[in-house]
Protein backbone atom coordinates (compact mmCIF):
# COMPACT_ATOMS: atom_id res chain seq x y z
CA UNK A 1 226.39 247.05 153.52
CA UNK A 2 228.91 249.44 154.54
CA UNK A 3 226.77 251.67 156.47
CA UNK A 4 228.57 255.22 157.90
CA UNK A 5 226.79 257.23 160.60
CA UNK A 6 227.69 261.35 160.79
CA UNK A 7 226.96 263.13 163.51
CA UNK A 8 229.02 265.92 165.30
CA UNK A 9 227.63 264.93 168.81
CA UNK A 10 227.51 261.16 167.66
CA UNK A 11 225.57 258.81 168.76
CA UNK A 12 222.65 261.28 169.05
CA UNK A 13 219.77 259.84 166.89
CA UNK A 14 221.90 257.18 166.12
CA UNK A 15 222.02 255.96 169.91
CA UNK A 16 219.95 251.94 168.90
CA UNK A 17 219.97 252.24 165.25
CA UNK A 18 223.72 251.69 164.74
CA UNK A 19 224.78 249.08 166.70
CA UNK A 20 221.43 247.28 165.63
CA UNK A 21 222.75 247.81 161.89
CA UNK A 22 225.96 245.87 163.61
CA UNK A 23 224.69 243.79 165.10
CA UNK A 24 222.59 242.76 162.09
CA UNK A 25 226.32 242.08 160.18
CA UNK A 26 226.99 244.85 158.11
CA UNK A 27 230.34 247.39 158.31
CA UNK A 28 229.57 250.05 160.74
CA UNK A 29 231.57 253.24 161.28
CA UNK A 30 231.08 256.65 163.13
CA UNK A 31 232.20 259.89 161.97
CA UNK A 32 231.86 262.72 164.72
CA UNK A 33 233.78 265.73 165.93
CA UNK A 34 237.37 265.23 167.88
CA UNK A 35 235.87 266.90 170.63
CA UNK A 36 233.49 264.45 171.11
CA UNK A 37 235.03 262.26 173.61
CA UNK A 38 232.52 259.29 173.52
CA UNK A 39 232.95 255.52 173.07
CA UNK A 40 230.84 253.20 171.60
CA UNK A 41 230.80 249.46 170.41
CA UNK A 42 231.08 250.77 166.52
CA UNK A 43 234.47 251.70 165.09
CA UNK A 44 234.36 256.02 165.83
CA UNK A 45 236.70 258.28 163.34
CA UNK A 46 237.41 261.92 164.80
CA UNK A 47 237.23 264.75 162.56
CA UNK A 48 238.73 268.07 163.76
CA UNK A 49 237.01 271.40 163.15
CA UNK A 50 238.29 274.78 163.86
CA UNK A 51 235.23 277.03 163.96
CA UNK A 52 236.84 280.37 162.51
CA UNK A 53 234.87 283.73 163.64
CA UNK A 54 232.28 284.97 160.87
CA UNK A 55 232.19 288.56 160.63
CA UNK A 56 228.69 289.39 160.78
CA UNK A 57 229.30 292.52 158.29
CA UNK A 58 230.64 290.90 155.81
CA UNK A 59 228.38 287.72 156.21
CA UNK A 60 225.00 289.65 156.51
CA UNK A 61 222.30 286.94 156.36
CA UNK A 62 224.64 284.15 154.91
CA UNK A 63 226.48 284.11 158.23
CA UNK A 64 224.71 281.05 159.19
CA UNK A 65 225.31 278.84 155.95
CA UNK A 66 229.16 280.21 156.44
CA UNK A 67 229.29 278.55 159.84
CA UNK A 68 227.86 275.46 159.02
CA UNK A 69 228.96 275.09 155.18
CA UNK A 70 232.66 275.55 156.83
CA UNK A 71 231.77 272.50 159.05
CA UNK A 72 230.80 270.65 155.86
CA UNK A 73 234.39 271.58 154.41
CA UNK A 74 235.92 270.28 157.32
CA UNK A 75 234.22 266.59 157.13
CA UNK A 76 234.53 266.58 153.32
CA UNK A 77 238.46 266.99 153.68
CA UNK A 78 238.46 264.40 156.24
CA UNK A 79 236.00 262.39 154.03
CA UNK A 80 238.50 262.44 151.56
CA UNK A 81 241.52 260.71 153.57
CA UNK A 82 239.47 257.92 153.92
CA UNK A 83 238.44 257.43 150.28
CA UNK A 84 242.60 257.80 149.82
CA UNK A 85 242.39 255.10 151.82
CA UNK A 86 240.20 252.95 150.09
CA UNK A 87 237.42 253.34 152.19
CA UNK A 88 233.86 253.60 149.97
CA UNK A 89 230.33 253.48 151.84
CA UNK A 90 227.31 252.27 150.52
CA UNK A 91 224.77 254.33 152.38
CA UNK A 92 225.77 257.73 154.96
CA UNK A 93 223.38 258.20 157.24
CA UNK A 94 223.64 262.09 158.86
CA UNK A 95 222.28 264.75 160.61
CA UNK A 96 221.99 268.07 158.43
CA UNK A 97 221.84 270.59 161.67
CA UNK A 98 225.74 271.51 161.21
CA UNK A 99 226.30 271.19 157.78
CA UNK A 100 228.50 267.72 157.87
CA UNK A 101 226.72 266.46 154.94
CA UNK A 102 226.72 269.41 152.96
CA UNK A 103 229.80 267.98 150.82
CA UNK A 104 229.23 264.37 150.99
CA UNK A 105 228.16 263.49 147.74
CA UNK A 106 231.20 264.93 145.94
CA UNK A 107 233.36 262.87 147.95
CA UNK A 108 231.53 259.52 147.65
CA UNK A 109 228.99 260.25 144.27
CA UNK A 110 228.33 256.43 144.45
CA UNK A 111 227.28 256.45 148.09
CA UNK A 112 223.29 256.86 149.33
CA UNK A 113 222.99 259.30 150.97
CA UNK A 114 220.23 259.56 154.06
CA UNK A 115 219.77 262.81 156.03
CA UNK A 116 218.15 263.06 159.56
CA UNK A 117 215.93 266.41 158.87
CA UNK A 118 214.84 267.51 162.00
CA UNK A 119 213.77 270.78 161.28
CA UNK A 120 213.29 273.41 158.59
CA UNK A 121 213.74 277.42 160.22
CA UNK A 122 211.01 279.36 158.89
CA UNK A 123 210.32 283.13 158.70
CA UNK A 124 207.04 282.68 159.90
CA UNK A 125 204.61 280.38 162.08
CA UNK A 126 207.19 278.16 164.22
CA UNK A 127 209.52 278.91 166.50
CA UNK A 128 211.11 282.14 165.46
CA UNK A 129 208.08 284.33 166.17
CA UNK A 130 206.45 282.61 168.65
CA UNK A 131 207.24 284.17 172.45
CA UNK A 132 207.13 288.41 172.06
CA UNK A 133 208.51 288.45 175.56
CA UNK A 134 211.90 287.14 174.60
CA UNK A 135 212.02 287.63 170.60
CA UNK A 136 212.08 290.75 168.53
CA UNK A 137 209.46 291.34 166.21
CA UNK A 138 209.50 292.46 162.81
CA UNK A 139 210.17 291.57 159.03
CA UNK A 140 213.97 291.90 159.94
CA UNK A 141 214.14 289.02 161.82
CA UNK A 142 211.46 287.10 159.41
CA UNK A 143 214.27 287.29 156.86
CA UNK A 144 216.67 286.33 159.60
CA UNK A 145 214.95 283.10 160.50
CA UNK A 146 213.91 281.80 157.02
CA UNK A 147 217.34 282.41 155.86
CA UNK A 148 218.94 280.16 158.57
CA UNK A 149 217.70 277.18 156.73
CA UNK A 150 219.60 277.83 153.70
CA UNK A 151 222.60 274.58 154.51
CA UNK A 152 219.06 272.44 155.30
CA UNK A 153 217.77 273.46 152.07
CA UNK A 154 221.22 272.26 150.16
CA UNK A 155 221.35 269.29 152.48
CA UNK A 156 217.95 267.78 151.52
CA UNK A 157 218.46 268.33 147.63
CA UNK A 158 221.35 266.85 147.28
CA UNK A 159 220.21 263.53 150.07
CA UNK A 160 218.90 260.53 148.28
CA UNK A 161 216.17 260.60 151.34
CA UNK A 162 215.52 262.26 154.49
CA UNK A 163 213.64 261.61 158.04
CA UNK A 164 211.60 263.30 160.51
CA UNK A 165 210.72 262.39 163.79
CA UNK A 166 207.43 263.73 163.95
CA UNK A 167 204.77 264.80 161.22
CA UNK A 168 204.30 268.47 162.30
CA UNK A 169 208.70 268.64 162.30
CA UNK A 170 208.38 267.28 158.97
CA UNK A 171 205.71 269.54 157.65
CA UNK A 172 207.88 272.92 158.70
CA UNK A 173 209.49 271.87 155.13
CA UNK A 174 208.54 273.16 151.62
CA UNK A 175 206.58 271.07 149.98
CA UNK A 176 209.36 270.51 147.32
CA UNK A 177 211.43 269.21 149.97
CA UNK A 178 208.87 267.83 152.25
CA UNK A 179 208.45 264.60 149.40
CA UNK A 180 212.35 263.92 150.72
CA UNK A 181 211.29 262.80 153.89
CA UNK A 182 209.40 259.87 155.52
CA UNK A 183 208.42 260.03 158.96
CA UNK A 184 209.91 257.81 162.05
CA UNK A 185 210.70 259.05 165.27
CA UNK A 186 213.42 257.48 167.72
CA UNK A 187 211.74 255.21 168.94
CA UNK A 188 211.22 254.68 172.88
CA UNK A 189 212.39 251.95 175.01
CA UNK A 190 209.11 250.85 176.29
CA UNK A 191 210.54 247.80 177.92
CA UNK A 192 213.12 249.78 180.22
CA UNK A 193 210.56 252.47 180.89
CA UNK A 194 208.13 250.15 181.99
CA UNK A 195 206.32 251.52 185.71
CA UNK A 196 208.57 250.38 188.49
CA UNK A 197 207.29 250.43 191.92
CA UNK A 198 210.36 249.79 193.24
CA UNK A 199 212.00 252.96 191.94
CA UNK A 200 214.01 255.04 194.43
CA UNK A 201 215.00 258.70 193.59
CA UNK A 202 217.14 260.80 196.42
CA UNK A 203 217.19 264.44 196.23
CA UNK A 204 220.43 266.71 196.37
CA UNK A 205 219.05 267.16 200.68
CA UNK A 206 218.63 263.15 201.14
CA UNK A 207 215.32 263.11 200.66
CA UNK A 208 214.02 259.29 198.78
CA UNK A 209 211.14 259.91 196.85
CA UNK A 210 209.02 256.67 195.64
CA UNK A 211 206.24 255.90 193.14
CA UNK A 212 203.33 257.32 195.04
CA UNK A 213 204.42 260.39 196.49
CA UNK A 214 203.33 263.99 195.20
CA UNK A 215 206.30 264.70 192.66
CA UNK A 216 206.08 267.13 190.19
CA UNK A 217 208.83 267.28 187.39
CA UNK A 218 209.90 269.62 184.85
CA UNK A 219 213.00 268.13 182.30
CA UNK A 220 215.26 269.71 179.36
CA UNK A 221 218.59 269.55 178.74
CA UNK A 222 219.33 273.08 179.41
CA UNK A 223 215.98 275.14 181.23
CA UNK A 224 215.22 278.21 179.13
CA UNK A 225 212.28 280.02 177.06
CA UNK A 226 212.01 277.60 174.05
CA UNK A 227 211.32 274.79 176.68
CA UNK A 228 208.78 277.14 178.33
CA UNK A 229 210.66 277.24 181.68
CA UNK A 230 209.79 280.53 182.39
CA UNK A 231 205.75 279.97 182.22
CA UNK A 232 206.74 276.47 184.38
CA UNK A 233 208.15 278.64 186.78
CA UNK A 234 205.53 281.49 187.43
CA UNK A 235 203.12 278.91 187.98
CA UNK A 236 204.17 277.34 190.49
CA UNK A 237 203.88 279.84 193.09
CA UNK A 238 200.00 278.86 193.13
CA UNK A 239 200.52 274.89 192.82
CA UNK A 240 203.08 274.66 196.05
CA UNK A 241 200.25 276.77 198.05
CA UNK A 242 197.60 274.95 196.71
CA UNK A 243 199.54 271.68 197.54
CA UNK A 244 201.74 271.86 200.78
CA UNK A 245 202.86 268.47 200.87
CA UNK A 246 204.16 268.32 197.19
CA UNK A 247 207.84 268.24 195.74
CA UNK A 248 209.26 269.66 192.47
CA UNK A 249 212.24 268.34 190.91
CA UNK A 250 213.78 270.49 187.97
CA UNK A 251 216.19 268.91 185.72
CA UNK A 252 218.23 270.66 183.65
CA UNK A 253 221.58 272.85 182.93
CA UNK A 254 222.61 276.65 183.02
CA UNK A 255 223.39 276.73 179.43
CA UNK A 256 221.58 277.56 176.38
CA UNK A 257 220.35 274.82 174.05
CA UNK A 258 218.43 277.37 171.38
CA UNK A 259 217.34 281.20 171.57
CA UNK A 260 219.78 283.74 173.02
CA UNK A 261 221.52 284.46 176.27
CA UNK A 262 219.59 286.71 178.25
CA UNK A 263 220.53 290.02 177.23
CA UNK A 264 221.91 291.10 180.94
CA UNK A 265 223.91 287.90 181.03
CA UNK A 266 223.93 285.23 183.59
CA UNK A 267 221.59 282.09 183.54
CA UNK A 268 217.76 281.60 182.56
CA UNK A 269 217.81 279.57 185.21
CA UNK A 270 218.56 282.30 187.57
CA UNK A 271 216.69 285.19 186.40
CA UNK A 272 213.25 283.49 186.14
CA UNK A 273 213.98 282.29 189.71
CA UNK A 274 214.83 285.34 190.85
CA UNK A 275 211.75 286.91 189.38
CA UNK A 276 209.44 283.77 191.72
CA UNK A 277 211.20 282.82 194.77
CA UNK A 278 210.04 284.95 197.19
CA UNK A 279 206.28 283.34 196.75
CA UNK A 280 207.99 280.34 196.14
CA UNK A 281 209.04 277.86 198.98
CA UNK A 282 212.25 276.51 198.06
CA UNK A 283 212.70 273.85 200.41
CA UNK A 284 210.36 271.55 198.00
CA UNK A 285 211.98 272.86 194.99
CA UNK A 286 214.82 270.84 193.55
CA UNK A 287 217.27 271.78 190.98
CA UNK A 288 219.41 268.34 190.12
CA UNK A 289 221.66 270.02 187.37
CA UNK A 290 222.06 267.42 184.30
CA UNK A 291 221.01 263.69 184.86
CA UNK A 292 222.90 260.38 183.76
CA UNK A 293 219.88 258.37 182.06
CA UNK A 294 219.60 255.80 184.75
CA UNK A 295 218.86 258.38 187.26
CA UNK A 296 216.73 260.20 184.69
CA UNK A 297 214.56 257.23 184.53
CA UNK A 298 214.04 256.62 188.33
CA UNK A 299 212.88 260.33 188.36
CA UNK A 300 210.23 259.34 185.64
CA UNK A 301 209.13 256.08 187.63
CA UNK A 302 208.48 258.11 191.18
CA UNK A 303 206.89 261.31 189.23
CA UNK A 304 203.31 261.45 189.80
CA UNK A 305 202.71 264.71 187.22
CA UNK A 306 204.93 265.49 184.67
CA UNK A 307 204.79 269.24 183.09
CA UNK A 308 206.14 269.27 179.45
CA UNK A 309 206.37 273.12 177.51
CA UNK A 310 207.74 274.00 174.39
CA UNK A 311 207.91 276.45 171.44
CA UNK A 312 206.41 275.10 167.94
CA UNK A 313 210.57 273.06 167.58
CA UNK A 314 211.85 269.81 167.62
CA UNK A 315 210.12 267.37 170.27
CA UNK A 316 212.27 266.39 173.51
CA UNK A 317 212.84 262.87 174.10
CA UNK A 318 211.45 263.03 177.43
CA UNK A 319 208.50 263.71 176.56
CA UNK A 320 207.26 260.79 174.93
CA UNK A 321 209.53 258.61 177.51
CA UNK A 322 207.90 259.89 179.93
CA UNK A 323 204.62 258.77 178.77
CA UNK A 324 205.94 255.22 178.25
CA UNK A 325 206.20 255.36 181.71
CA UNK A 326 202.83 255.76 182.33
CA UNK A 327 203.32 258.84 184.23
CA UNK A 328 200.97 261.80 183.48
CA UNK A 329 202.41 264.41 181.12
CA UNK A 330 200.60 267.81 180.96
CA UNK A 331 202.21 269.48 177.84
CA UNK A 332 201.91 272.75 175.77
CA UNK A 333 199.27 272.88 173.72
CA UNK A 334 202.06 273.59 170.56
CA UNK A 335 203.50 271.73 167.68
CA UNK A 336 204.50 268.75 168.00
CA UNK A 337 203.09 267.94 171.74
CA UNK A 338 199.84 267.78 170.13
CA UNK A 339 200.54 265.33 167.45
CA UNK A 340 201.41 262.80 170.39
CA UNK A 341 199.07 263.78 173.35
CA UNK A 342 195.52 263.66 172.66
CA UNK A 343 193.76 266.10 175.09
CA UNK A 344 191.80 264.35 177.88
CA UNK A 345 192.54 261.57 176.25
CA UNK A 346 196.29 260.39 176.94
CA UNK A 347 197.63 263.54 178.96
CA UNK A 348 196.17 267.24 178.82
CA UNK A 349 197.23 270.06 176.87
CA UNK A 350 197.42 273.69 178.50
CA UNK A 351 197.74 276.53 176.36
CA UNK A 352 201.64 277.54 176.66
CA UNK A 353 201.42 281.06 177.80
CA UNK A 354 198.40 280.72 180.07
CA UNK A 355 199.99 280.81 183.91
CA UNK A 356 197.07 280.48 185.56
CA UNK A 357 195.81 277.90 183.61
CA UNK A 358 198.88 275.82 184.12
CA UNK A 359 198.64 276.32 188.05
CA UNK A 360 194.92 275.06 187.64
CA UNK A 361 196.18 271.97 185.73
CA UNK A 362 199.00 270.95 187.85
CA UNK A 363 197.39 271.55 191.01
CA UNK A 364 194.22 269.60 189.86
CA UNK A 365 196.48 266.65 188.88
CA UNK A 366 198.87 266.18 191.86
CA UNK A 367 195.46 266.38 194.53
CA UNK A 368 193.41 263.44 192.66
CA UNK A 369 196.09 260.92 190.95
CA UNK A 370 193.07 258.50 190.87
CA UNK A 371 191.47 260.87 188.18
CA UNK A 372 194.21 260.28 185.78
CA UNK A 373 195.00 256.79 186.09
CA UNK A 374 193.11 256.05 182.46
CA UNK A 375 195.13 259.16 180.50
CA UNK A 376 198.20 257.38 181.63
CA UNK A 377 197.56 253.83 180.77
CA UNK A 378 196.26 255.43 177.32
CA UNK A 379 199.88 256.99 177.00
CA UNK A 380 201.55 253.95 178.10
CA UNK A 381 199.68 252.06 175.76
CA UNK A 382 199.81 254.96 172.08
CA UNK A 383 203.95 255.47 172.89
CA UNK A 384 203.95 250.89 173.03
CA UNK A 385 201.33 251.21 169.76
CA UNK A 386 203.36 253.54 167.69
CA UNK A 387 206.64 254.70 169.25
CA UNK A 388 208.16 251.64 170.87
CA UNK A 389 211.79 251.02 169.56
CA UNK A 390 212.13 247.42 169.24
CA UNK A 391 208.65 246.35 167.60
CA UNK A 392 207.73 249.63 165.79
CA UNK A 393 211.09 252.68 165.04
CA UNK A 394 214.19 250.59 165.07
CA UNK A 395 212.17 248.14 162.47
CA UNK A 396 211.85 250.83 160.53
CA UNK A 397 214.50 252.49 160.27
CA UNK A 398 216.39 249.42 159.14
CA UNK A 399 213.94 248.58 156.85
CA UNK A 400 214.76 252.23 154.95
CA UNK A 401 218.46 251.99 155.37
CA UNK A 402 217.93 248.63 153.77
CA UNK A 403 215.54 249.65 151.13
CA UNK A 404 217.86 252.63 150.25
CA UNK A 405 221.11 251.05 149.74
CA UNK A 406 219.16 248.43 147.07
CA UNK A 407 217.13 251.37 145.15
C-alpha cells in the first residue's frame, strides 16, 4: 500500500511502526513540520507552518480550534502539491493533537484515513480539574477545557478509525466517538530493556552508579505539576533522612510540556526546589537535564525504585519501560497508571497528593529491595504479556493498517 505517516514532531508514535510497514514492502512517506529537523530511513516531506497570533477577544473559546484548524490548513495546502503531483495514498495514518488531519479527507476523499487519538479534553473528571493548587476552579474553565477538544471532535468524525494507547485514554471520549477507536499502545521494547547487570550510569559529579546500588529516579520530559513533580519533590525531604546512603537522579527539562507557566515566571523546576532544598541534601540529588535514550535506559537498568506521578492524561512512555526493566515503579494511584500497575501486585500505587504517604513508600522500598523482587518480575513479565512491541503492539498495529486499507 502506499502508506503516509503525519505527525508534526514525526516519528513520535510512529517511531517502529513505520519503518516496519517498510520494511514489510509497501510505499512509505513522512509528512512533519519544517522545523522538525529529524532523519529517518523513510522518505520525510517538510511542511511549513506559520503559527499567526489568535486574538483571544475575538476568538473567545474557539481560540483553540483556530490554532490548530490553521495547522490543518497549512498541511492540506501542502497536501495538495503533492496530489498535483500525482501523489495518491491509500491509508494516512496521523496524530489529531495539532489539527494536521483536520483537512485530509478533502484532499485525498479516496484515501483511509487512521487517526492516533490520544486524548479527548473534558470539562470535567480528567485532567483539567484535577490539582486546586495549580488550576482555577469554576464552571469558567469547565467550558474552557471541554471546548479544547472541539478539532479532536472533527478529527475523529471525519477518520475512517482511530487508536488509543490505553483503555482509560480511550474512554475520556464520548461514547459516539469512543466506537472510532480500538485500543493498542506503543508497544515496549522488551528485548532492549531487558535487566542488565552490567549497566553503568555516571552522574553530572563522576559518580558510576550500578545495578544494586540505592537509586531512586524520577523521569518526564519536562518536570512540572501534570507529572506530579511537585508532590515527588516535597517528599523527599523524609526519604534522603530516612535513607543516608541513597541517590536521586531527576530527569527532565525546564520547559513546559502541558499546564501553564508558573504565574511569577521562571522554571517549575526551580520554584518547587526552592520551596525543599534547605531540608533537602543536594549532594545526592541529581538533575541530568534531557536524556538521549541510550543513556535513558542505563538509568532504568541501575535504578533500584522508580517513582512515577501523573494527572488523570496521557501515559508516559517511561513508565511502562521502566517496568520492562524489571525495576520497581511506585506510581500515582490516577488514570491510566492503574490500568497497567496492579497494586501489590506488579508495583504499588500511592495516592497522588498524599506526601507523606509517598515518603513512606519510597523509603520502605529503597531499605528492603528483597521485598519487591516478585512485583518486579510480575511487571517484567504483564509489560512482555501484553505490551511488548515485536510479539504483541507492532503486530497489531499492522494488522489494522492492513485491515483498513482492504475494508
Amino acid at each position: 500500500m502506499k502508506l503516509v505517516f503525519v505527525h508534526q514532531n514525526f516519528p513520535g508514535q510512529f517511531l517502529h511502526l513505520a519503518p516496519e510497514m517498510q520494511r514489510r514492502g509497501h510505499d512509505v512517506r513522512a509528512i512533519t513540520e519544517a522545523a522538525n529537523k529529524v532523519s529517518a530511513d523513510v522518505p520525510i516531506l517538510r511542511y511549513t507552518h506559520a503559527a499567526q497570533e489568535v486574538d483571544p477577544k475575538a476568538t473567545r473559546l474557539g481560540r483553540n480550534f483556530t490554532t490548530m484548524s490553521d495547522r490543518g490548513v497549512s498541511v492540506a495546502r501542502f497536501c495538495q502539491r503533492l496530489r498535483a503531483e500525482g501523489y495518491v495514498p491509500d491509508v494516512i495514518y496521523g496524530h489529531s493533537g495539532w489539527g494536521e488531519t483536520l483537512f485530509l479527507k478533502e484532499v485525498w476523499p479516496e484515501a483511509k484515513l487512521l487517526v492516533f487519538a490520544e486524548f479527548y479534553y473534558r470539562g470535567r473528571g480528567a485532567d483539567s480539574d484535577f490539582d486546586s493548587e495549580f488550576q482555577v476552579a469554576g464552571f469558567d474553565q469547565t467550558m474552557i477545557a471541554q471546548s479544547r477538544a472541539a478539532y479532536l471532535a472533527q478529527a475523529l468524525v471525519h477518520a475512517d478509525k482511530g487508536v488509543s494507547p490505553t483503555e482509560w485514554q480511550a474512554s475520556t471520549h464520548p461514547p459516539l466517538l469512543r466506537s472510532q477507536l480500538e485500543v493498542i499502545f506503543d508497544g515496549v521494547d522488551c528485548d532492549r530493556l531487558a535487566p542488565n547487570p552490567d549497566a553503568r550510569f555516571a552522574l553530572p559529579d563522576g559518580t558510576e552508579l550500578k545495578p544494586g546500588d540505592e537509586v531512586l529516579t524520577f523521569v518526564n520530559r519536562n518536570l512540572e505539576p501534570y507529572r506530579g513533580y511537585h508532590i515527588f519533590m516535597r517528599a523527599l525531604p523524609q526519604v534522603l533522612a530516612a535513607r543516608p546512603g541513597a541517590r536521586v537522579v531527576i530527569v527532565g527539562g525546564d520547559e513546559v510540556s502541558y499546564g501553564s507557566k508558573p504565574k511569577d515566571g521562571g522554571s517549575w523546576k526551580d520554584l518547587i526546589l526552592n520551596e525543599v532544598k534547605d531540608r533537602l541534601d543536594l549532594s545526592r540529588v541529581h538533575f541530568t537535564g534531557k536524556l538521549p535514550y541510550d543513556r535513558l535506559v542505563d538509568l532504568i537498568h541501575v535504578s533500584r525504585v522508580h517513582a512515577y506521578l501523573t494527572y488523570p492524561f496521557v501515559l508516559s512512555w517511561s513508565m511502562v519501560e521502566t517496568m520492562a526493566a524489571g525495576t520497581l515503579v511506585i506510581g500515582s494511584n490516577t488514570a491510566p497508571v492503574a490500568e497497567m500497575i496492579e497494586d501489590g501486585v506488579t508495583g504499588r500505587l500511592v495516592d497522588f497528593f498524599d506526601v507523606p504517604a509517598w515518603s513512606a513508600a519510597l523509603t520502605d522500598a529503597l531499605a528492603r529491595p528483597e521485598a519487591y523482587l516478585g512485583m518486579r518480575d510480575a511487571a517484567r513479565r504483564m509489560v512482555r504479556e501484553r505490551y511488548d512491541l515485536r510479539s504483541v503492539c507492532l503486530p497489531r498495529q499492522v494488522e489494522l493498517l492492513t485491515r483498513l486499507e482492504r475494508s
